[in-house]
PDBML (XML) file of the C-alpha atoms, coordinates in Angstrom:
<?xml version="1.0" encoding="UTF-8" ?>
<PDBx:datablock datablockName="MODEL"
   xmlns:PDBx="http://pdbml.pdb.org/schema/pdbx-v50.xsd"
   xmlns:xsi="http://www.w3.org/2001/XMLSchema-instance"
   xsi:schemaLocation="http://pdbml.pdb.org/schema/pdbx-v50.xsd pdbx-v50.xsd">
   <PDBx:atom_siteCategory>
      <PDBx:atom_site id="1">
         <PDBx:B_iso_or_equiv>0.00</PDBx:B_iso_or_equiv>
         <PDBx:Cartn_x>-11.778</PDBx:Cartn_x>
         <PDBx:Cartn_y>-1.677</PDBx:Cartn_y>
         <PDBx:Cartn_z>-3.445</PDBx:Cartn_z>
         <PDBx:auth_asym_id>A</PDBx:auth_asym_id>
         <PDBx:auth_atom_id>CA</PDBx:auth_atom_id>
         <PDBx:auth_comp_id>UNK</PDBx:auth_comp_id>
         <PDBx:auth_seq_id>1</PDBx:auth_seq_id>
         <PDBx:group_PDB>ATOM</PDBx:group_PDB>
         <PDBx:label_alt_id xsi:nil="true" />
         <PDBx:label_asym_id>A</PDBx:label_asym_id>
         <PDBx:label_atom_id>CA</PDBx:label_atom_id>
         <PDBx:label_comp_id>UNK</PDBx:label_comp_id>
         <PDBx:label_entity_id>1</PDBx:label_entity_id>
         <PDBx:label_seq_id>1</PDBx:label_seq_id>
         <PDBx:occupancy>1.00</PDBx:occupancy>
         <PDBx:pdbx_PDB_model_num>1</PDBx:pdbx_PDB_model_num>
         <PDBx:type_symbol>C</PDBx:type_symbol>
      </PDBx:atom_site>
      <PDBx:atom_site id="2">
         <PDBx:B_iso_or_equiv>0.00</PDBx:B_iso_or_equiv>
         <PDBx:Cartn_x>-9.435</PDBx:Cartn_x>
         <PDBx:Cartn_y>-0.177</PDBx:Cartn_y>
         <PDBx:Cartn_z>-5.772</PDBx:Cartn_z>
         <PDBx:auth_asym_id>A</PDBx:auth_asym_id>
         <PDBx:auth_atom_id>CA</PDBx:auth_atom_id>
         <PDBx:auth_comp_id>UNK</PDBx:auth_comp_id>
         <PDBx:auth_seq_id>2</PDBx:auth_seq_id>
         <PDBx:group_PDB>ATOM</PDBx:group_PDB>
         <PDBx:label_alt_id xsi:nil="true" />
         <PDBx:label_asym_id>A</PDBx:label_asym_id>
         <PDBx:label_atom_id>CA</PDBx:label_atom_id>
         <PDBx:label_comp_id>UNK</PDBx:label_comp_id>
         <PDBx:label_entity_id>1</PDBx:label_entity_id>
         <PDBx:label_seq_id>2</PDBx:label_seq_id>
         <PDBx:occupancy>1.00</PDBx:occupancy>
         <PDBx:pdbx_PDB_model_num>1</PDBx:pdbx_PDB_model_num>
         <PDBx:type_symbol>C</PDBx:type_symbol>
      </PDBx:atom_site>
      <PDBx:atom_site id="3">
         <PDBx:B_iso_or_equiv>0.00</PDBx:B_iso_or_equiv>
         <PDBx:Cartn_x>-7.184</PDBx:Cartn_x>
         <PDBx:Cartn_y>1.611</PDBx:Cartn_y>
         <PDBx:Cartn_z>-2.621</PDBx:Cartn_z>
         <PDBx:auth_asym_id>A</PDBx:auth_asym_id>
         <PDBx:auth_atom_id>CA</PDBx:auth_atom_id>
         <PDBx:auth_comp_id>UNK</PDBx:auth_comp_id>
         <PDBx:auth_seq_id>3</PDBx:auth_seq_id>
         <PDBx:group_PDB>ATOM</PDBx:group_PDB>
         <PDBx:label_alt_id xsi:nil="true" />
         <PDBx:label_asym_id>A</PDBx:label_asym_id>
         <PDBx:label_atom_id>CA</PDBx:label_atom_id>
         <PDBx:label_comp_id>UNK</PDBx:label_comp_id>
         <PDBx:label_entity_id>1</PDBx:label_entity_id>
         <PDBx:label_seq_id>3</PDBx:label_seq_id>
         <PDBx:occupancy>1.00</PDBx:occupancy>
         <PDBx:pdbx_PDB_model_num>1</PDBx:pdbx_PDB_model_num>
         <PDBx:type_symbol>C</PDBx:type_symbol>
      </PDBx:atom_site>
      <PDBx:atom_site id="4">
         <PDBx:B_iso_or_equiv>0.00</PDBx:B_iso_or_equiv>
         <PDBx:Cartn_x>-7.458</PDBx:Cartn_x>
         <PDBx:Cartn_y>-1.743</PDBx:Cartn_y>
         <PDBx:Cartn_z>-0.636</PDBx:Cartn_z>
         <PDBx:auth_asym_id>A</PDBx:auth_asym_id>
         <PDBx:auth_atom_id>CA</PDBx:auth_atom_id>
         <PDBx:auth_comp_id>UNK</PDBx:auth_comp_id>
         <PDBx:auth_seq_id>4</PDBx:auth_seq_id>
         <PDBx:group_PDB>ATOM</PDBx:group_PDB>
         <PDBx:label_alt_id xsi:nil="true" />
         <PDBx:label_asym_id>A</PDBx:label_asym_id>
         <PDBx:label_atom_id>CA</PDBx:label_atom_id>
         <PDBx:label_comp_id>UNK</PDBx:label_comp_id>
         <PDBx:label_entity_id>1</PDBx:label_entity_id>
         <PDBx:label_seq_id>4</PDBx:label_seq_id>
         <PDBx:occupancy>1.00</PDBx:occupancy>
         <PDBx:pdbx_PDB_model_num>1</PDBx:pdbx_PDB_model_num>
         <PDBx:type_symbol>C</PDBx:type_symbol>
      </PDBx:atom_site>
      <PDBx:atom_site id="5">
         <PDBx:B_iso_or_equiv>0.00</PDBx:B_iso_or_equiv>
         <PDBx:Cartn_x>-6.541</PDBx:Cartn_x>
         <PDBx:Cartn_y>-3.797</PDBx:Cartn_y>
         <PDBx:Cartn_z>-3.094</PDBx:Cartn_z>
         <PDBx:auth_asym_id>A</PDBx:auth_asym_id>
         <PDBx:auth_atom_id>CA</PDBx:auth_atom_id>
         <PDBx:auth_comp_id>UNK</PDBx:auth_comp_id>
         <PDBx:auth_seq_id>5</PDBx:auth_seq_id>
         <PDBx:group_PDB>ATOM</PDBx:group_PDB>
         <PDBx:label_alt_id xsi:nil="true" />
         <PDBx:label_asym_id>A</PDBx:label_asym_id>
         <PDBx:label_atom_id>CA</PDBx:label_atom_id>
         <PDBx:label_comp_id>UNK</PDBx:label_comp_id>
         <PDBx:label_entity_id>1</PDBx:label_entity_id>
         <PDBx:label_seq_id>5</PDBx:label_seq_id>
         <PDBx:occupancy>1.00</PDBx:occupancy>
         <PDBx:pdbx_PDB_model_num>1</PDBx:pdbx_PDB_model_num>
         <PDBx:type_symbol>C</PDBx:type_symbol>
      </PDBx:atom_site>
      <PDBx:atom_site id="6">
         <PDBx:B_iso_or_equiv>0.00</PDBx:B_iso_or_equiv>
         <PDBx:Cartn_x>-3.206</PDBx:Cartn_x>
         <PDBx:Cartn_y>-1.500</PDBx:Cartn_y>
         <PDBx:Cartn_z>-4.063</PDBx:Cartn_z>
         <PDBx:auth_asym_id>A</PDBx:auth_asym_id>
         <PDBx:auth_atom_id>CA</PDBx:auth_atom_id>
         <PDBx:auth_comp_id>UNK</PDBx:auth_comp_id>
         <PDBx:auth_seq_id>6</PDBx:auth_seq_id>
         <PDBx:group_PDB>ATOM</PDBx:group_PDB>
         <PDBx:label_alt_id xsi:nil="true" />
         <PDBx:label_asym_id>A</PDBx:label_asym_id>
         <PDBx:label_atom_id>CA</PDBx:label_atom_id>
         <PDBx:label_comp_id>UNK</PDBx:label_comp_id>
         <PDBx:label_entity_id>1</PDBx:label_entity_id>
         <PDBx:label_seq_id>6</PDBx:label_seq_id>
         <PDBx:occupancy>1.00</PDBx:occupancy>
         <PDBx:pdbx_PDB_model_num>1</PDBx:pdbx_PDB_model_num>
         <PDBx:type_symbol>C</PDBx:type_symbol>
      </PDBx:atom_site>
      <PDBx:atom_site id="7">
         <PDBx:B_iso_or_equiv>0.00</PDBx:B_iso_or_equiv>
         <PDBx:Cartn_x>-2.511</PDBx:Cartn_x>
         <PDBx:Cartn_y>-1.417</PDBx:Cartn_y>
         <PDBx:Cartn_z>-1.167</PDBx:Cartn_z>
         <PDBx:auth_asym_id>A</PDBx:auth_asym_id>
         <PDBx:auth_atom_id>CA</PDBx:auth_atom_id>
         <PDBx:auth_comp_id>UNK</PDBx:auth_comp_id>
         <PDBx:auth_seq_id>7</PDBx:auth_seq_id>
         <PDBx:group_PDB>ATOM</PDBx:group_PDB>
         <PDBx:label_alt_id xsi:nil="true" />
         <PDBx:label_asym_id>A</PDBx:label_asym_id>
         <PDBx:label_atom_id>CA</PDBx:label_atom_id>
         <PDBx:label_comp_id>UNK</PDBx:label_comp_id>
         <PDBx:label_entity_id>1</PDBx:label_entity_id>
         <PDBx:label_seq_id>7</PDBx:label_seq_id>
         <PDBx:occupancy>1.00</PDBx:occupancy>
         <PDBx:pdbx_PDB_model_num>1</PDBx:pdbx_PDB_model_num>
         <PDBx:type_symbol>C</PDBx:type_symbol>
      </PDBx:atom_site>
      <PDBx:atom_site id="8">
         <PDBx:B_iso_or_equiv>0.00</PDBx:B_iso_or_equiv>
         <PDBx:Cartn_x>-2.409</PDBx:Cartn_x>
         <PDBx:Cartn_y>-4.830</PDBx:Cartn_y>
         <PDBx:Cartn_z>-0.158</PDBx:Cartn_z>
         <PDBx:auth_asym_id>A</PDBx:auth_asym_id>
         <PDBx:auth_atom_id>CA</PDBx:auth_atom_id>
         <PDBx:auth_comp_id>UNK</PDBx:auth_comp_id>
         <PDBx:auth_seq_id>8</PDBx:auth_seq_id>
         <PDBx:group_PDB>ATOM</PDBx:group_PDB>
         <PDBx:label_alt_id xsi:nil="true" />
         <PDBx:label_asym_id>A</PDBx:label_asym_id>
         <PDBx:label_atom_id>CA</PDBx:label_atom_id>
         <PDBx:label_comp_id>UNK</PDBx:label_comp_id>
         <PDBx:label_entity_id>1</PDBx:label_entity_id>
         <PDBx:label_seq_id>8</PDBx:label_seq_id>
         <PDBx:occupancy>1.00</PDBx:occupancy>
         <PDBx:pdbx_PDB_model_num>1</PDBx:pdbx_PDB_model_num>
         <PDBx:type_symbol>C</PDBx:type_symbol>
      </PDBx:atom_site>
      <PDBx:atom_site id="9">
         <PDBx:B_iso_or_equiv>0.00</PDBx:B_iso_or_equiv>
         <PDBx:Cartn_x>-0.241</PDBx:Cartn_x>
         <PDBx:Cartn_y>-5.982</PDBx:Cartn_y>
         <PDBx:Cartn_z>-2.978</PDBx:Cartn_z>
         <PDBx:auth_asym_id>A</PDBx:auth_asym_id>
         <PDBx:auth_atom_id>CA</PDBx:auth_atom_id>
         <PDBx:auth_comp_id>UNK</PDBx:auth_comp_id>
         <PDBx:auth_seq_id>9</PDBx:auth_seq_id>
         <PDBx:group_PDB>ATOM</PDBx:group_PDB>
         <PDBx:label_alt_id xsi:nil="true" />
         <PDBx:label_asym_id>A</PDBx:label_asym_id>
         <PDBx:label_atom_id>CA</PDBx:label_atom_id>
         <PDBx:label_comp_id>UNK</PDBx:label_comp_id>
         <PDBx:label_entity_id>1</PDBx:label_entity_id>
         <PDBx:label_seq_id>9</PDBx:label_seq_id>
         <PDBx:occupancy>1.00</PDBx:occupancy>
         <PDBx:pdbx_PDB_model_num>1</PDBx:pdbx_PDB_model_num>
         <PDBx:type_symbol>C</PDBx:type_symbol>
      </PDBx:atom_site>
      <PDBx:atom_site id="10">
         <PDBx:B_iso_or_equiv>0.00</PDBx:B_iso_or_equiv>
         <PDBx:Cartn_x>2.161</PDBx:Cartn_x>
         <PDBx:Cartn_y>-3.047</PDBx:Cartn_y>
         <PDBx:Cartn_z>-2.739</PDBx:Cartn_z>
         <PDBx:auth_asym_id>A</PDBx:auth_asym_id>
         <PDBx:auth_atom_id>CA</PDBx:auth_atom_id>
         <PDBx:auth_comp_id>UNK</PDBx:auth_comp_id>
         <PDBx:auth_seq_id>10</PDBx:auth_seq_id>
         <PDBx:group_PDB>ATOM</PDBx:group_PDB>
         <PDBx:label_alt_id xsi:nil="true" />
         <PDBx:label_asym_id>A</PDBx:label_asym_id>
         <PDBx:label_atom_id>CA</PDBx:label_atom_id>
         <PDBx:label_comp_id>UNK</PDBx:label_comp_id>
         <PDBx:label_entity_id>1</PDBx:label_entity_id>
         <PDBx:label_seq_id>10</PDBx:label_seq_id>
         <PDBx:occupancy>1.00</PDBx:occupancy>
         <PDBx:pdbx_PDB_model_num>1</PDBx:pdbx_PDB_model_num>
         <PDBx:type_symbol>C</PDBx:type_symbol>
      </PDBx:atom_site>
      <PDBx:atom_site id="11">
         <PDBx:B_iso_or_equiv>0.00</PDBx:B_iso_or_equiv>
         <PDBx:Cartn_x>2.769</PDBx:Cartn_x>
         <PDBx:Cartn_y>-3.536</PDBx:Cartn_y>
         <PDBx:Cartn_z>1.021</PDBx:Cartn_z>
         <PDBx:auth_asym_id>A</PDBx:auth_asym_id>
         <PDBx:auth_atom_id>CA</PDBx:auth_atom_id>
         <PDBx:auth_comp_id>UNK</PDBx:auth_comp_id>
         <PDBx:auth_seq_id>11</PDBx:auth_seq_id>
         <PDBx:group_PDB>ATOM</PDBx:group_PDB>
         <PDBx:label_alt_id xsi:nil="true" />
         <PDBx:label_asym_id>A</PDBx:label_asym_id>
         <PDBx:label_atom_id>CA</PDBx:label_atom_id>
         <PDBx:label_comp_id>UNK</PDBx:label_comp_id>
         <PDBx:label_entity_id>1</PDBx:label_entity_id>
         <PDBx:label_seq_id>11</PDBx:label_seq_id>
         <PDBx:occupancy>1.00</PDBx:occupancy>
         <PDBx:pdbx_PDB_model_num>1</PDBx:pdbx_PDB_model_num>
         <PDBx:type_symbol>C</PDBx:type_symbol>
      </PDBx:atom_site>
      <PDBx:atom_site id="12">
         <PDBx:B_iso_or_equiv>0.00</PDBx:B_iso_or_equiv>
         <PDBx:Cartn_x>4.174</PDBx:Cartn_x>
         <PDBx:Cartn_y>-6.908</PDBx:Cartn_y>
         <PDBx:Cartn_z>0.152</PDBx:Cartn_z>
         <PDBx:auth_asym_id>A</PDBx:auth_asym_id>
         <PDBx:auth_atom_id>CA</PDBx:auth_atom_id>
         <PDBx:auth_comp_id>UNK</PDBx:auth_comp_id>
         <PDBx:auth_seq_id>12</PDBx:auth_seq_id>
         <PDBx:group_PDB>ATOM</PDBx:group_PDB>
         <PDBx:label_alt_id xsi:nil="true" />
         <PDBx:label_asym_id>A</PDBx:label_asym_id>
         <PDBx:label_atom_id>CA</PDBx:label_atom_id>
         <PDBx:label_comp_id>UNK</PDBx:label_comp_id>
         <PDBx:label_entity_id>1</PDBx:label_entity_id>
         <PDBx:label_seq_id>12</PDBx:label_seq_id>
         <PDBx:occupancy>1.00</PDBx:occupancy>
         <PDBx:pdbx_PDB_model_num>1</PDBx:pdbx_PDB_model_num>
         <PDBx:type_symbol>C</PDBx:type_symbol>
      </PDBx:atom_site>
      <PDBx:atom_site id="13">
         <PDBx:B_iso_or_equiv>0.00</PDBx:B_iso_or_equiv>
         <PDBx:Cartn_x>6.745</PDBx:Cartn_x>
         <PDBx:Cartn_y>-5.829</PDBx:Cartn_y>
         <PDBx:Cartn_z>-2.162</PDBx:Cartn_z>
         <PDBx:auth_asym_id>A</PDBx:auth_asym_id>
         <PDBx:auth_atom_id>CA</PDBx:auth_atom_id>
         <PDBx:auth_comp_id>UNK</PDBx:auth_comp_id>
         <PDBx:auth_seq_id>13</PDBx:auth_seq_id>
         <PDBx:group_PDB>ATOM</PDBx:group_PDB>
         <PDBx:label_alt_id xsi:nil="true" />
         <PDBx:label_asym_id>A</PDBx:label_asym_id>
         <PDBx:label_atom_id>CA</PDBx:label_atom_id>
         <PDBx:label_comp_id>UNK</PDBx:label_comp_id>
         <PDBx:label_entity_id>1</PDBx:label_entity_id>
         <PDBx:label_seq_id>13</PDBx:label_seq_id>
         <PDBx:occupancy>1.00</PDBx:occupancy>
         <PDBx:pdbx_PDB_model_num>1</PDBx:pdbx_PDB_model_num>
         <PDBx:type_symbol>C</PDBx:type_symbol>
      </PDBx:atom_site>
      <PDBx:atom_site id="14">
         <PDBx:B_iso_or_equiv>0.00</PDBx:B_iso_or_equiv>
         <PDBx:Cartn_x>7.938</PDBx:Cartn_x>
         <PDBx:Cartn_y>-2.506</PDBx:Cartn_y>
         <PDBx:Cartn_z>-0.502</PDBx:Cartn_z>
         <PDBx:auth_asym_id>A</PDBx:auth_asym_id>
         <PDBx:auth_atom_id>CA</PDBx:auth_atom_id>
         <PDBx:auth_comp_id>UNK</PDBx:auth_comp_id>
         <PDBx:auth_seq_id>14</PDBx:auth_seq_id>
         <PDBx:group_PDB>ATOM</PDBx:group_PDB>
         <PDBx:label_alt_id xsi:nil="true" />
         <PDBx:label_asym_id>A</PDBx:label_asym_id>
         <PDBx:label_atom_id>CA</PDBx:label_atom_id>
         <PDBx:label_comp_id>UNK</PDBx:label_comp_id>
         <PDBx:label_entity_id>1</PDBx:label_entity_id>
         <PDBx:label_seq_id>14</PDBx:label_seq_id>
         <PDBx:occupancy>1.00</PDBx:occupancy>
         <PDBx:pdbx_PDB_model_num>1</PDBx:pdbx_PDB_model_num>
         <PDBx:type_symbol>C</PDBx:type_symbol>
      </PDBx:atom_site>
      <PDBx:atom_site id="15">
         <PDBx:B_iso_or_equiv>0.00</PDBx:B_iso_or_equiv>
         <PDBx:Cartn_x>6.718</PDBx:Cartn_x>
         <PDBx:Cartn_y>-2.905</PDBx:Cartn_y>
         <PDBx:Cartn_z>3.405</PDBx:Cartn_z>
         <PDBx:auth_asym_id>A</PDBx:auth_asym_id>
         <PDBx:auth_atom_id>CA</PDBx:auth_atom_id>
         <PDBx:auth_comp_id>UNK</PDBx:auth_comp_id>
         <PDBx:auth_seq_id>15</PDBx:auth_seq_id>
         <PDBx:group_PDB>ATOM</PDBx:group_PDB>
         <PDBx:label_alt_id xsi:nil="true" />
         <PDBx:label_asym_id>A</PDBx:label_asym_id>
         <PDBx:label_atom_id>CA</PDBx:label_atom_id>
         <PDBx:label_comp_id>UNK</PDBx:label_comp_id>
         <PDBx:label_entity_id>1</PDBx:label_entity_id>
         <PDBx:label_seq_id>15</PDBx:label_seq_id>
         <PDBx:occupancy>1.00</PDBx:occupancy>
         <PDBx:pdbx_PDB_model_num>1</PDBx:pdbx_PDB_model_num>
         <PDBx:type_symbol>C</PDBx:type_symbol>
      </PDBx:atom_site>
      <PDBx:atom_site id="16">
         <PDBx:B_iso_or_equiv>0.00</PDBx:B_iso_or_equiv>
         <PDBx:Cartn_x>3.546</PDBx:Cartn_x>
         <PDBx:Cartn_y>-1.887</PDBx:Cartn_y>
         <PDBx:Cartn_z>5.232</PDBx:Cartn_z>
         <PDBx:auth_asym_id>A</PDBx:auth_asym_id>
         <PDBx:auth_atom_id>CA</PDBx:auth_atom_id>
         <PDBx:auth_comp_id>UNK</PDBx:auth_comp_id>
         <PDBx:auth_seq_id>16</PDBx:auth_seq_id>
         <PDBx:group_PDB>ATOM</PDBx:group_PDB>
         <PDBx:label_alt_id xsi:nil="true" />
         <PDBx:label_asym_id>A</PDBx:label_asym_id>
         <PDBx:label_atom_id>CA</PDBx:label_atom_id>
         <PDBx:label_comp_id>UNK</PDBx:label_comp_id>
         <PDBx:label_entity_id>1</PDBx:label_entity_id>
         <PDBx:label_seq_id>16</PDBx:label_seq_id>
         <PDBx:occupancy>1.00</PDBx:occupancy>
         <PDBx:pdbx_PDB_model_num>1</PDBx:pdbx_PDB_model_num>
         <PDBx:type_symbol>C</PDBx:type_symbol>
      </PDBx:atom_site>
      <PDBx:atom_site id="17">
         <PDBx:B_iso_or_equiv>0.00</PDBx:B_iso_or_equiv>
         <PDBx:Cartn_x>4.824</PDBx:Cartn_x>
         <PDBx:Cartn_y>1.424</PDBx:Cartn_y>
         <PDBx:Cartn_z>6.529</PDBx:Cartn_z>
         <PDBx:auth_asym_id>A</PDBx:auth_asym_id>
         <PDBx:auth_atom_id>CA</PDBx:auth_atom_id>
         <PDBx:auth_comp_id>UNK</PDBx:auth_comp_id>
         <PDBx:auth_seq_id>17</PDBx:auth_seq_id>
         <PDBx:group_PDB>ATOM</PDBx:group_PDB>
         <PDBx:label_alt_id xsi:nil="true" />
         <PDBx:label_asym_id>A</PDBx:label_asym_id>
         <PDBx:label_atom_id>CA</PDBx:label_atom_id>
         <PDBx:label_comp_id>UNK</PDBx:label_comp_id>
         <PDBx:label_entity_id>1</PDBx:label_entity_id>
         <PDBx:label_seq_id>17</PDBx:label_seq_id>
         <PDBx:occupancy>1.00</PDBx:occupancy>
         <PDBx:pdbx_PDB_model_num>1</PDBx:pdbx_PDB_model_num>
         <PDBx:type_symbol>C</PDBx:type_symbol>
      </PDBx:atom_site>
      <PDBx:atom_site id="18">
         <PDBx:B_iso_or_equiv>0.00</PDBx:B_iso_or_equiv>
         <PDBx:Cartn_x>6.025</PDBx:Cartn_x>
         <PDBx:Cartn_y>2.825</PDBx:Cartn_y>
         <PDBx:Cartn_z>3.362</PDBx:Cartn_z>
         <PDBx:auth_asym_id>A</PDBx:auth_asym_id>
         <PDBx:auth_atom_id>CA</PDBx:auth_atom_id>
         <PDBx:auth_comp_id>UNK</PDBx:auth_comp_id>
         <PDBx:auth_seq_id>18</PDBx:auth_seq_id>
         <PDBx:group_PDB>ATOM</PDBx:group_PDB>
         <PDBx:label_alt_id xsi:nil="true" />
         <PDBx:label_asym_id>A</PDBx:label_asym_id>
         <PDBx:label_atom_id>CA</PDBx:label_atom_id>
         <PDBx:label_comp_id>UNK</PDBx:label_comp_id>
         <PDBx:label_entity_id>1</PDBx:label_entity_id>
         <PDBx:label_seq_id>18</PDBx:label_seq_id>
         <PDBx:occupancy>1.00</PDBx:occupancy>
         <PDBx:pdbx_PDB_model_num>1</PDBx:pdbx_PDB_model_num>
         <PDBx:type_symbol>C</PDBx:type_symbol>
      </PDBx:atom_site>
      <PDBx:atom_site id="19">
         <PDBx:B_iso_or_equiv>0.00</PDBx:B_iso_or_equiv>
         <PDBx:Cartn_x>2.993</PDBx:Cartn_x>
         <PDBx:Cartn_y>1.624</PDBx:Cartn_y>
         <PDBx:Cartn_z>1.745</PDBx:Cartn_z>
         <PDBx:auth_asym_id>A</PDBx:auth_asym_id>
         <PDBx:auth_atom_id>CA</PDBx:auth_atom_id>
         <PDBx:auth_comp_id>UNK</PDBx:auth_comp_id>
         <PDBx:auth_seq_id>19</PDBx:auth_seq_id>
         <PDBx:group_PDB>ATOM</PDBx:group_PDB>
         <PDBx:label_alt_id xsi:nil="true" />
         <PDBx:label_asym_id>A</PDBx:label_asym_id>
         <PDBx:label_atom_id>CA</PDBx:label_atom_id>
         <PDBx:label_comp_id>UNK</PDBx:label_comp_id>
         <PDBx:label_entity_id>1</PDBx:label_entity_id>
         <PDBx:label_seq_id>19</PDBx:label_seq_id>
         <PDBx:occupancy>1.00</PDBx:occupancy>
         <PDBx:pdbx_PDB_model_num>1</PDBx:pdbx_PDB_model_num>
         <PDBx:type_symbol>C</PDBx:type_symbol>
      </PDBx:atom_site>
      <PDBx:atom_site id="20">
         <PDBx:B_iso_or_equiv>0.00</PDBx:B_iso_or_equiv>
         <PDBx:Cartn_x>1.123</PDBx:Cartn_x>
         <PDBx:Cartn_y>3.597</PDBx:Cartn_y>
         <PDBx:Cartn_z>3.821</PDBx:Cartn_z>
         <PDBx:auth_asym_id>A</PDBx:auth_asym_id>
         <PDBx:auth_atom_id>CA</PDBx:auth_atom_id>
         <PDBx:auth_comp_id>UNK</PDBx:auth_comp_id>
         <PDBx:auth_seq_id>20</PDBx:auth_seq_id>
         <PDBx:group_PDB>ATOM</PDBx:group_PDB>
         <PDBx:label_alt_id xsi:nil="true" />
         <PDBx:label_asym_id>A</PDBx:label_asym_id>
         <PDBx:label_atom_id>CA</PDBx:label_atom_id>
         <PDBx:label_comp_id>UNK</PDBx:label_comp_id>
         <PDBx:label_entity_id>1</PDBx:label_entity_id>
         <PDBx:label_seq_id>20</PDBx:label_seq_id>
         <PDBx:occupancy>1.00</PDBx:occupancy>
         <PDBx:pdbx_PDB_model_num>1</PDBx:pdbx_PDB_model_num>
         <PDBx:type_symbol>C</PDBx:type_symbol>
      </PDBx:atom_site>
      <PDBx:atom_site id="21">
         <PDBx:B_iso_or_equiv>0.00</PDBx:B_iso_or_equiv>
         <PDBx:Cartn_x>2.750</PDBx:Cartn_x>
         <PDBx:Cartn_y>6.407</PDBx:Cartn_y>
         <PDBx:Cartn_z>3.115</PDBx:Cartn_z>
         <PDBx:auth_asym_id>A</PDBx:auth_asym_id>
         <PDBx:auth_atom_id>CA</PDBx:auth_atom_id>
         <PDBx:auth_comp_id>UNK</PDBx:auth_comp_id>
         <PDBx:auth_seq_id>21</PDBx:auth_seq_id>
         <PDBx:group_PDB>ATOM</PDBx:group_PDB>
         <PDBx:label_alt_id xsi:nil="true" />
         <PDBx:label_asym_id>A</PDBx:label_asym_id>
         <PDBx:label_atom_id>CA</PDBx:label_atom_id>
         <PDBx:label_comp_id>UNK</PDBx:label_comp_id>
         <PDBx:label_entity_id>1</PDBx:label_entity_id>
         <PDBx:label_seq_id>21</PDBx:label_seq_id>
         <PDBx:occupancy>1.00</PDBx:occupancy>
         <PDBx:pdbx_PDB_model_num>1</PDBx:pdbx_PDB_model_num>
         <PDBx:type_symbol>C</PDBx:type_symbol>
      </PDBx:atom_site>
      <PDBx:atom_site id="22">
         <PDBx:B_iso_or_equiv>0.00</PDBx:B_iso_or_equiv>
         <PDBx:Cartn_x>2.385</PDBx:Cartn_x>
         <PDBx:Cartn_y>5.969</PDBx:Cartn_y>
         <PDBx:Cartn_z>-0.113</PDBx:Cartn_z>
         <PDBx:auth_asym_id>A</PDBx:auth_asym_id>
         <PDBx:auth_atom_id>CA</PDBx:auth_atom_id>
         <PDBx:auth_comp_id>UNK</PDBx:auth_comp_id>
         <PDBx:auth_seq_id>22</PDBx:auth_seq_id>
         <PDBx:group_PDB>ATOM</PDBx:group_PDB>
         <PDBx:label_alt_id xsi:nil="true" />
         <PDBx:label_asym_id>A</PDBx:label_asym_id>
         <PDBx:label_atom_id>CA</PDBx:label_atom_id>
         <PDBx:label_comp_id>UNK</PDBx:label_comp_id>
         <PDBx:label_entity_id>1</PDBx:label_entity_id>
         <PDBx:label_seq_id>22</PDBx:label_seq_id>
         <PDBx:occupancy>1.00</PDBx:occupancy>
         <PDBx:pdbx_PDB_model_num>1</PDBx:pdbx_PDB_model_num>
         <PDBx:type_symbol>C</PDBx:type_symbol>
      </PDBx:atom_site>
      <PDBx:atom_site id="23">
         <PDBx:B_iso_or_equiv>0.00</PDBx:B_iso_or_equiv>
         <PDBx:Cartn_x>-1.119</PDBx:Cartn_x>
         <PDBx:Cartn_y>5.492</PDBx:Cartn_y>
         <PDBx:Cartn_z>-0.522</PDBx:Cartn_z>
         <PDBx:auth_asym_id>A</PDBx:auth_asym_id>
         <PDBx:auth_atom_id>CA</PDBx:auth_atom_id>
         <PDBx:auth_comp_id>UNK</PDBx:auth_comp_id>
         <PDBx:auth_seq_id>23</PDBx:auth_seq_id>
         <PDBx:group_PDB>ATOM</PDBx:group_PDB>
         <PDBx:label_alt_id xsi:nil="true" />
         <PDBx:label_asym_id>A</PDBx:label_asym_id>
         <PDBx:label_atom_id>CA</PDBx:label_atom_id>
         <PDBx:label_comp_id>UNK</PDBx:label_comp_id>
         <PDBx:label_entity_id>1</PDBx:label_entity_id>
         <PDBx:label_seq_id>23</PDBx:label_seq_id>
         <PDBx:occupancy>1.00</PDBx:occupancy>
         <PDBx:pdbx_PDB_model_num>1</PDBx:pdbx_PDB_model_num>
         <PDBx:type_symbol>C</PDBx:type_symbol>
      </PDBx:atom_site>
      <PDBx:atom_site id="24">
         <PDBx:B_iso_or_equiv>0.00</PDBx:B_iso_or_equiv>
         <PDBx:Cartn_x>-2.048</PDBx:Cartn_x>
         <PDBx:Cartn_y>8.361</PDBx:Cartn_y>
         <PDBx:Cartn_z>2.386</PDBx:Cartn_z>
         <PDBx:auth_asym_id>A</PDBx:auth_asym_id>
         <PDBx:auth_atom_id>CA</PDBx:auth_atom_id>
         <PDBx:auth_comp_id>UNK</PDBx:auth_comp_id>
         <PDBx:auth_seq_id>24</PDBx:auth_seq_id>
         <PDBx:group_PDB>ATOM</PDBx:group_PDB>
         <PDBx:label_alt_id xsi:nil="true" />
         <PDBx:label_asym_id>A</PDBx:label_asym_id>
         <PDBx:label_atom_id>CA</PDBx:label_atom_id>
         <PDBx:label_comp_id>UNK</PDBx:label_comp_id>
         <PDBx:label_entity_id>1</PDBx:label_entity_id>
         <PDBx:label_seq_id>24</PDBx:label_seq_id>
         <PDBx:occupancy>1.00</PDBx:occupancy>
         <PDBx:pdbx_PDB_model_num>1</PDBx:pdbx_PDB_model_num>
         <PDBx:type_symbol>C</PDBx:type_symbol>
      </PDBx:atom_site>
      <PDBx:atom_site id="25">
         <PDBx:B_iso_or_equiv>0.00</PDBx:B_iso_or_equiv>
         <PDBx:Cartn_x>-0.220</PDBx:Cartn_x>
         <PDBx:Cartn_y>10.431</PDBx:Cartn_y>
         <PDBx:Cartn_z>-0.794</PDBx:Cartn_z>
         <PDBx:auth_asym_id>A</PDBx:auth_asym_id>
         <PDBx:auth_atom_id>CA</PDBx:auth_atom_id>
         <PDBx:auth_comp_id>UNK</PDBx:auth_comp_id>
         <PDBx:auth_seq_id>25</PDBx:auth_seq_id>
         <PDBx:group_PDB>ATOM</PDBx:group_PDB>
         <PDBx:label_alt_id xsi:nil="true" />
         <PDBx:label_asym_id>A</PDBx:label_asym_id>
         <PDBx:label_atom_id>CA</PDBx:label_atom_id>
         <PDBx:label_comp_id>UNK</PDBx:label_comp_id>
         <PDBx:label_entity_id>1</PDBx:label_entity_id>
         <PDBx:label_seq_id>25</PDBx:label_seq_id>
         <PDBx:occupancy>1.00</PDBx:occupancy>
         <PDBx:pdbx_PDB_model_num>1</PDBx:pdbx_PDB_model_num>
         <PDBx:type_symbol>C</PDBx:type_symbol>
      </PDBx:atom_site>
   </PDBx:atom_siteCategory>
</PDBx:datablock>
C-alpha cells in the first residue's frame, strides 16, 4: 500500500516513466 500509493501521487507530478524509475530504486 505504502509503494502504490507513492507511487501514484508521484507519477502525477513528475510523469509515469520517471516515477517508475524512481520507485524500482
Amino acid at each position: 500500500w505504502v509503494i502504490s500509493i507513492l507511487t501514484f501521487f508521484l507519477s502525477a507530478l513528475l510523469d509515469n516513466m520517471t516515477t517508475a524509475i524512481v520507485m524500482i530504486a
